[in-house]
Every structure is written in structure tokens, then in C-alpha cells.
PDB file of N, CA and C in Angstrom:
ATOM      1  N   UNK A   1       0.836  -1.179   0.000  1.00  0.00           N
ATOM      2  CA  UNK A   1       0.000   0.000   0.000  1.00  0.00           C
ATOM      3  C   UNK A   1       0.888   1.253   0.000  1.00  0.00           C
ATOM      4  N   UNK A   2       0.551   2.045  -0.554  1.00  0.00           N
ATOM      5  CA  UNK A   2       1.268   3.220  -0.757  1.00  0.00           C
ATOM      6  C   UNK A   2       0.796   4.531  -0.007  1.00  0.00           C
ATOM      7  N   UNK A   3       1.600   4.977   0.326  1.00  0.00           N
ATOM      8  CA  UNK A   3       1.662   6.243   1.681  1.00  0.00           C
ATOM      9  C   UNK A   3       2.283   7.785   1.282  1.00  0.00           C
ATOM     10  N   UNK A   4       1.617   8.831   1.885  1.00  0.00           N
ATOM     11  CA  UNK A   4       2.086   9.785   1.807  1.00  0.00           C
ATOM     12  C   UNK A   4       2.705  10.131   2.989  1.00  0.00           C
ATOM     13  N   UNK A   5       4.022  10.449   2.678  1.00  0.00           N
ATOM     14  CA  UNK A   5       4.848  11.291   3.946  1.00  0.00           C
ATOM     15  C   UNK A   5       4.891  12.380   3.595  1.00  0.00           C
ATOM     16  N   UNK A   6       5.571  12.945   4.847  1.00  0.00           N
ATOM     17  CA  UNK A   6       5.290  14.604   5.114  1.00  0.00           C
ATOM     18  C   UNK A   6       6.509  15.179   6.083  1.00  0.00           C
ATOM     19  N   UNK A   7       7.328  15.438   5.401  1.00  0.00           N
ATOM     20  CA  UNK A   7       8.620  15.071   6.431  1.00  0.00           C
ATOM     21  C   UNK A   7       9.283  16.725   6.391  1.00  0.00           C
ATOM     22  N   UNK A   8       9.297  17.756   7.431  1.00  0.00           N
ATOM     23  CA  UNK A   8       9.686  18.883   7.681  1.00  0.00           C
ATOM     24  C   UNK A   8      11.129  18.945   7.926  1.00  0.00           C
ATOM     25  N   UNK A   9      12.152  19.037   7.614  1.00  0.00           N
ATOM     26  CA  UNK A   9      13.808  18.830   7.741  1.00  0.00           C
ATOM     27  C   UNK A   9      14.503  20.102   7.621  1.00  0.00           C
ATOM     28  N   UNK A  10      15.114  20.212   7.982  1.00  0.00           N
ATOM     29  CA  UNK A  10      16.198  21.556   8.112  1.00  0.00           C
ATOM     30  C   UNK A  10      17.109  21.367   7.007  1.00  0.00           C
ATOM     31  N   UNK A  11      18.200  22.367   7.039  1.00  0.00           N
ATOM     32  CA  UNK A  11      19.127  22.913   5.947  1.00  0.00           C
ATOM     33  C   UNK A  11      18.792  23.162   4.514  1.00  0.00           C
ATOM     34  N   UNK A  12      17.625  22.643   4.191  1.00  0.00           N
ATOM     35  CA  UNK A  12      17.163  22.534   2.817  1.00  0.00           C
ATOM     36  C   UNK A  12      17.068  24.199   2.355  1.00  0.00           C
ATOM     37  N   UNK A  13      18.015  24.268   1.562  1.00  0.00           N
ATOM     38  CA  UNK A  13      17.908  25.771   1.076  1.00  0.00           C
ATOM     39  C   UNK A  13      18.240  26.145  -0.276  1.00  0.00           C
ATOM     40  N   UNK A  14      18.355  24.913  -1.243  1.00  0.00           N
ATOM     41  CA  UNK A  14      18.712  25.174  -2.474  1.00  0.00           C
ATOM     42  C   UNK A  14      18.513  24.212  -3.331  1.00  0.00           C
ATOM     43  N   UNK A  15      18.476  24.351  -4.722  1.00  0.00           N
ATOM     44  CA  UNK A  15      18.244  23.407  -5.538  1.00  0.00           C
ATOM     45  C   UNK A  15      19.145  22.001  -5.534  1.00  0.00           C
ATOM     46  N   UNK A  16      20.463  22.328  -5.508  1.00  0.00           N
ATOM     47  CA  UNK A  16      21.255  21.140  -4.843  1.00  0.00           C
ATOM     48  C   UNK A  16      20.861  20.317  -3.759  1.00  0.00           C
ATOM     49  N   UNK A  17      20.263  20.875  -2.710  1.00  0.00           N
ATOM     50  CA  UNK A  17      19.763  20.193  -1.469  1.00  0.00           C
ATOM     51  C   UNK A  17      18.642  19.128  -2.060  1.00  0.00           C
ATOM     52  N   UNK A  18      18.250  19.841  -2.989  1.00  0.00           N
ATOM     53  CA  UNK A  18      16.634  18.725  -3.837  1.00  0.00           C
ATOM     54  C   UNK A  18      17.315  17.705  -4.253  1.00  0.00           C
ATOM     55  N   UNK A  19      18.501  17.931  -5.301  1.00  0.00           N
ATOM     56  CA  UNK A  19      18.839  16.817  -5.718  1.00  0.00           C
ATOM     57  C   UNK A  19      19.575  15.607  -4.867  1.00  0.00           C
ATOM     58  N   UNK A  20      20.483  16.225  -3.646  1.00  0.00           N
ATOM     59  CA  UNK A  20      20.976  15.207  -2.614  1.00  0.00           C
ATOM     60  C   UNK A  20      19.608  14.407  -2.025  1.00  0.00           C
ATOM     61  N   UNK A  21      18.632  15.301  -1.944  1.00  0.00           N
ATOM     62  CA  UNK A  21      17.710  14.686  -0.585  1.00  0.00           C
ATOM     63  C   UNK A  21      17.040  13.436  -2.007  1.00  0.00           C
ATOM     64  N   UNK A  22      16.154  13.939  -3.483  1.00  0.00           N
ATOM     65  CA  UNK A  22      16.021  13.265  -4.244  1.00  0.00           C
ATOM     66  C   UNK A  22      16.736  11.911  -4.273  1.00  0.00           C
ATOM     67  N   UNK A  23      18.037  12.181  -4.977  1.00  0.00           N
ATOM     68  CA  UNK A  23      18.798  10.815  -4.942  1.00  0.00           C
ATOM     69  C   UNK A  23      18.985  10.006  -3.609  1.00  0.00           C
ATOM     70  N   UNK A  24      19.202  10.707  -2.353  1.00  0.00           N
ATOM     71  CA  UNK A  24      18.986   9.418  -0.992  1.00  0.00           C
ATOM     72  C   UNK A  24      17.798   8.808  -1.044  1.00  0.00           C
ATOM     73  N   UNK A  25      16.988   9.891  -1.075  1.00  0.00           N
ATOM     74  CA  UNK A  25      15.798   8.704  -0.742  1.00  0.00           C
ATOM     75  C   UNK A  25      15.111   8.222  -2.046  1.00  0.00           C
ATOM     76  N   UNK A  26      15.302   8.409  -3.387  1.00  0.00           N
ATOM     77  CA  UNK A  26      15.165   7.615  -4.585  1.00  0.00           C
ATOM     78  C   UNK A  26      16.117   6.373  -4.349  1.00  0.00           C
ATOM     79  N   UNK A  27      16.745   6.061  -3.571  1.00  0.00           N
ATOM     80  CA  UNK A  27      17.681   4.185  -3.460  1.00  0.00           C
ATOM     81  C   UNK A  27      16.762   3.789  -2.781  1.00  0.00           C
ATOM     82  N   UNK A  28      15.483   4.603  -2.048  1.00  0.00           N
ATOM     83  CA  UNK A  28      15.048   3.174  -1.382  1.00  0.00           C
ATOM     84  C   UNK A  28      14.093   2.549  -1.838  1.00  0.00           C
ATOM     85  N   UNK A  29      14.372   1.325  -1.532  1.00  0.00           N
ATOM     86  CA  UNK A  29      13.310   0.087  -2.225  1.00  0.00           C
ATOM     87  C   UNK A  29      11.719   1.051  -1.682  1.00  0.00           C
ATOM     88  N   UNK A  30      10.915   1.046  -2.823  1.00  0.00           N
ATOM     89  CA  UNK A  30       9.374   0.850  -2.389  1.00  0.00           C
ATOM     90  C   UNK A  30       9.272   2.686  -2.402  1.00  0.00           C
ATOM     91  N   UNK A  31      10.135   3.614  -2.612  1.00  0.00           N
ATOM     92  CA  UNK A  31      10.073   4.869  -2.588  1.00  0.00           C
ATOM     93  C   UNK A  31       9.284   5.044  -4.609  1.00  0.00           C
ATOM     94  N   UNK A  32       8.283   5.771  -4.512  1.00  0.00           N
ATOM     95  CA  UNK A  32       7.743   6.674  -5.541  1.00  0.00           C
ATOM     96  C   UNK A  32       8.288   7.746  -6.102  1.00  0.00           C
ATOM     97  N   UNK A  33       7.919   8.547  -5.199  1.00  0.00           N
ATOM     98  CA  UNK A  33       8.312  10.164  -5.560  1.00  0.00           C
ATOM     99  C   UNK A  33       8.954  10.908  -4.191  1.00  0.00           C
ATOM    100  N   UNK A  34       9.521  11.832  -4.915  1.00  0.00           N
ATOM    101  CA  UNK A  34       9.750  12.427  -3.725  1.00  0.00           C
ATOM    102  C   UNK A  34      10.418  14.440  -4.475  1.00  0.00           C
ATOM    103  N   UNK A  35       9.286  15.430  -3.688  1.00  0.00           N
ATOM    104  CA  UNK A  35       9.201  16.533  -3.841  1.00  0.00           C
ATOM    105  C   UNK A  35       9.954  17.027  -2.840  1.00  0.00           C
ATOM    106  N   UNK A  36      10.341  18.356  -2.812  1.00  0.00           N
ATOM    107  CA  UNK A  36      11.257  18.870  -1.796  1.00  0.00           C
ATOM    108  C   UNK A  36      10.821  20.539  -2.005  1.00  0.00           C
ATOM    109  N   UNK A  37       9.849  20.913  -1.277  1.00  0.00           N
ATOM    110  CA  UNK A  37       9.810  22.667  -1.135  1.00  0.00           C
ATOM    111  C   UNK A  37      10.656  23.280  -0.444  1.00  0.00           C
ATOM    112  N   UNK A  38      11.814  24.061  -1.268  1.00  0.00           N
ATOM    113  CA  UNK A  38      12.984  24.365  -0.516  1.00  0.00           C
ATOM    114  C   UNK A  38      12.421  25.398   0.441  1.00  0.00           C
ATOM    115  N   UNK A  39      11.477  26.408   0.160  1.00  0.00           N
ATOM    116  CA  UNK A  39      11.117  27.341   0.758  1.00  0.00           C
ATOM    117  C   UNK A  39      10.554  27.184   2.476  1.00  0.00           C
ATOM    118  N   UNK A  40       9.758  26.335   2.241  1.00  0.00           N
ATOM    119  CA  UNK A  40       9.222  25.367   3.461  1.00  0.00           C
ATOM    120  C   UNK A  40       9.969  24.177   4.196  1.00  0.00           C
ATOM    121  N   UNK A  41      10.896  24.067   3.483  1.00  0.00           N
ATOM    122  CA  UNK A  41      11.671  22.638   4.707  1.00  0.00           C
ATOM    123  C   UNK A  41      11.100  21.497   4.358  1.00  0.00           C
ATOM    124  N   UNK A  42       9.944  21.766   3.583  1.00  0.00           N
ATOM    125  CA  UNK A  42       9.045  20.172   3.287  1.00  0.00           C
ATOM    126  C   UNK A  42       8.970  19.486   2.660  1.00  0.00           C
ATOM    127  N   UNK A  43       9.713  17.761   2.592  1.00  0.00           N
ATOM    128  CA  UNK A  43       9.800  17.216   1.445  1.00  0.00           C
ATOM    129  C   UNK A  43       8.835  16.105   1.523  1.00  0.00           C
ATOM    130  N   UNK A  44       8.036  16.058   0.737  1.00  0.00           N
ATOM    131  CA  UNK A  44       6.580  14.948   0.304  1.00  0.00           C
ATOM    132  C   UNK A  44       7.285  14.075  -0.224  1.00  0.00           C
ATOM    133  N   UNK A  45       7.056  12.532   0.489  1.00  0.00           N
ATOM    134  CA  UNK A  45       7.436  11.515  -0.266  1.00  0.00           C
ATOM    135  C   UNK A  45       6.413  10.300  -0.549  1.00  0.00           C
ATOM    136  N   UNK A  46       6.125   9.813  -1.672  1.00  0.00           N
ATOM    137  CA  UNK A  46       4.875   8.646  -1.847  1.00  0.00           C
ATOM    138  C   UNK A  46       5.989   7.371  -2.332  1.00  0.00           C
ATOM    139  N   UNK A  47       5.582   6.543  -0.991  1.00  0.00           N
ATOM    140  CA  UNK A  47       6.295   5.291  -1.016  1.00  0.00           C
ATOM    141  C   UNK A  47       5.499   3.904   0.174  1.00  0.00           C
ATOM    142  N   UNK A  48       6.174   2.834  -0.063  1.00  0.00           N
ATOM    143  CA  UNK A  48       5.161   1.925   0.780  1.00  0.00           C
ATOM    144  C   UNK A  48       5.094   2.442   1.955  1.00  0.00           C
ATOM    145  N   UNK A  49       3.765   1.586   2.164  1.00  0.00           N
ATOM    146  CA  UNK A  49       3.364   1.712   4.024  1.00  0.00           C
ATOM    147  C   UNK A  49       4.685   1.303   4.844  1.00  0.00           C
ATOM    148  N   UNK A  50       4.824   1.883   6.014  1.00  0.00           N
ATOM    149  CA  UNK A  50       6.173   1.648   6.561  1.00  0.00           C
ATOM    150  C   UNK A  50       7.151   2.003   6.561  1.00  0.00           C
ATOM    151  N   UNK A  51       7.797   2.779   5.879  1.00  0.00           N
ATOM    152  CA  UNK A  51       8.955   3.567   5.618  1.00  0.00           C
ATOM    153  C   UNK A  51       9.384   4.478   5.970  1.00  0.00           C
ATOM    154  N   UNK A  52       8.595   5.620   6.559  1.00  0.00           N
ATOM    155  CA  UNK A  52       8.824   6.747   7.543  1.00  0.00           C
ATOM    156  C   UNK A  52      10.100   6.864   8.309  1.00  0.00           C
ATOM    157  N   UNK A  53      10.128   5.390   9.446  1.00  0.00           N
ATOM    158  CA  UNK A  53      11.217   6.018   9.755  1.00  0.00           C
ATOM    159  C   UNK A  53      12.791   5.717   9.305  1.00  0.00           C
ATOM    160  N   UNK A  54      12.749   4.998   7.970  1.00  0.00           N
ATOM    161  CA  UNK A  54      13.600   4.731   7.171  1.00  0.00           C
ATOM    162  C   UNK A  54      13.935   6.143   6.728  1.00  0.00           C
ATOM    163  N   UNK A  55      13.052   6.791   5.830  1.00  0.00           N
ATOM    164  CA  UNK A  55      13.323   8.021   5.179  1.00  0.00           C
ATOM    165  C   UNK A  55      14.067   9.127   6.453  1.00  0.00           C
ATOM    166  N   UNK A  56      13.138   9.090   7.424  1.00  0.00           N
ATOM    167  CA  UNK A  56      13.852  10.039   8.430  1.00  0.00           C
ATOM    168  C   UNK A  56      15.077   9.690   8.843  1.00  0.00           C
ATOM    169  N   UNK A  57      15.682   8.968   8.770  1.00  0.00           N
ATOM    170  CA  UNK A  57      16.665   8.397   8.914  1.00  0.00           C
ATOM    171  C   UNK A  57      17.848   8.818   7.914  1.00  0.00           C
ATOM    172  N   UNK A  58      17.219   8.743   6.665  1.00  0.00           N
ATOM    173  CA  UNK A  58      18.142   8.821   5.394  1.00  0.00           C
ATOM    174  C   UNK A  58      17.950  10.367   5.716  1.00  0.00           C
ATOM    175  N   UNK A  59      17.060  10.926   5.469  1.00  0.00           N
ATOM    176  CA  UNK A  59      17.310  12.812   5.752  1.00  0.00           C
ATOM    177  C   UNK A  59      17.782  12.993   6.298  1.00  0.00           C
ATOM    178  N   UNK A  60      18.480  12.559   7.623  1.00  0.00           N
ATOM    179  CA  UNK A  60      19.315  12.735   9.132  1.00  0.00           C
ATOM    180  C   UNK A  60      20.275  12.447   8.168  1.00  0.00           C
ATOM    181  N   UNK A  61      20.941  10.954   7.945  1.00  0.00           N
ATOM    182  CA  UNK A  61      22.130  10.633   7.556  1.00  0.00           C
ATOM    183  C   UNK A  61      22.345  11.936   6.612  1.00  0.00           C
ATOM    184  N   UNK A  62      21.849  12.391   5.472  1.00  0.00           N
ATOM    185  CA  UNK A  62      22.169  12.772   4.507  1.00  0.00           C
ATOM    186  C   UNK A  62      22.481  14.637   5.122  1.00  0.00           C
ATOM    187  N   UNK A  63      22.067  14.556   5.793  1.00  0.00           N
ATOM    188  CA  UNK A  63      22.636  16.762   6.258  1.00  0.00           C
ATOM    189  C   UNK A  63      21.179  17.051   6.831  1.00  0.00           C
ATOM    190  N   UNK A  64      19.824  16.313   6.487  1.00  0.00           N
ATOM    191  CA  UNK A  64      18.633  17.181   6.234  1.00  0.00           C
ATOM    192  C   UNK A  64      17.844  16.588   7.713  1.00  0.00           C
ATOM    193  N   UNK A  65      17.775  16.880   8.775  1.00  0.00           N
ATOM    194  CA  UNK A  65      17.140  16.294  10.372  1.00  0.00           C
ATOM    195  C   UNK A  65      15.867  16.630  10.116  1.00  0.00           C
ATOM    196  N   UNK A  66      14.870  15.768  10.925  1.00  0.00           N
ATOM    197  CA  UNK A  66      13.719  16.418  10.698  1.00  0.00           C
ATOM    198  C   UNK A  66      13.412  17.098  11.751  1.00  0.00           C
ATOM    199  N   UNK A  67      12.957  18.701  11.659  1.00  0.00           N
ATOM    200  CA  UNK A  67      12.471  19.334  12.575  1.00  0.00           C
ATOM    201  C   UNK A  67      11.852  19.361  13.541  1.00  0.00           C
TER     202      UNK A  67
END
């Protein structure tokens, strides 16, 4: 089943930041999409049920914590 996340993260302040946060969490198995409003901190991701705190995880690892 497929899920919408909603994940608020810090440092995100530039188009580069889209593409790091993009490519981490595009490796994970069962990940869809994934948007990143630099303006807002907020990156929308549609991927299986369950994954949340995988992704938060990968945003931490990757520079981006969630708020």
C-alpha cells in the first residue's frame, strides 16, 4: 500500500539540497516520488506503508534532520 509522507527537515535551502535529498531517498526500495519545497523545509514523499522512519533516517544521515 502506498503512503504519503510529510517530512519537515532543516538545511534545505537550495536546488542542490533537492537533488541530494532526491537521490537518498530515490535508493530506497518501495520509494515513488519524492518533492522537496525548498522554501518550506518540506519534502513529500509517496512510497510503501512503513517507511517513515527509514526516510527520516536517510534525511538525518544525509545533512537534512527532521524538525
Amino acid at each position: 500500500m502506498r503512503m504519503q509522507y510529510i517530512i519537515d527537515a532543516e538545511n534545505i535551502k537550495c536546488g542542490g539540497c533537492t537533488s541530494a535529498i532526491q537521490d537518498a531517498l530515490g535508493k530506497i526500495d518501495g520509494v515513488q516520488t519524492v518533492n522537496v519545497d525548498v522554501d518550506s523545509g518540506r519534502v513529500t514523499i509517496t512510497a510503501d506503508d512503513g517507511l517513515r522512519a527509514v526516510l527520516a533516517a536517510t534525511l538525518e544521515a544525509s545533512g537534512y534532520p527532521e524538525k
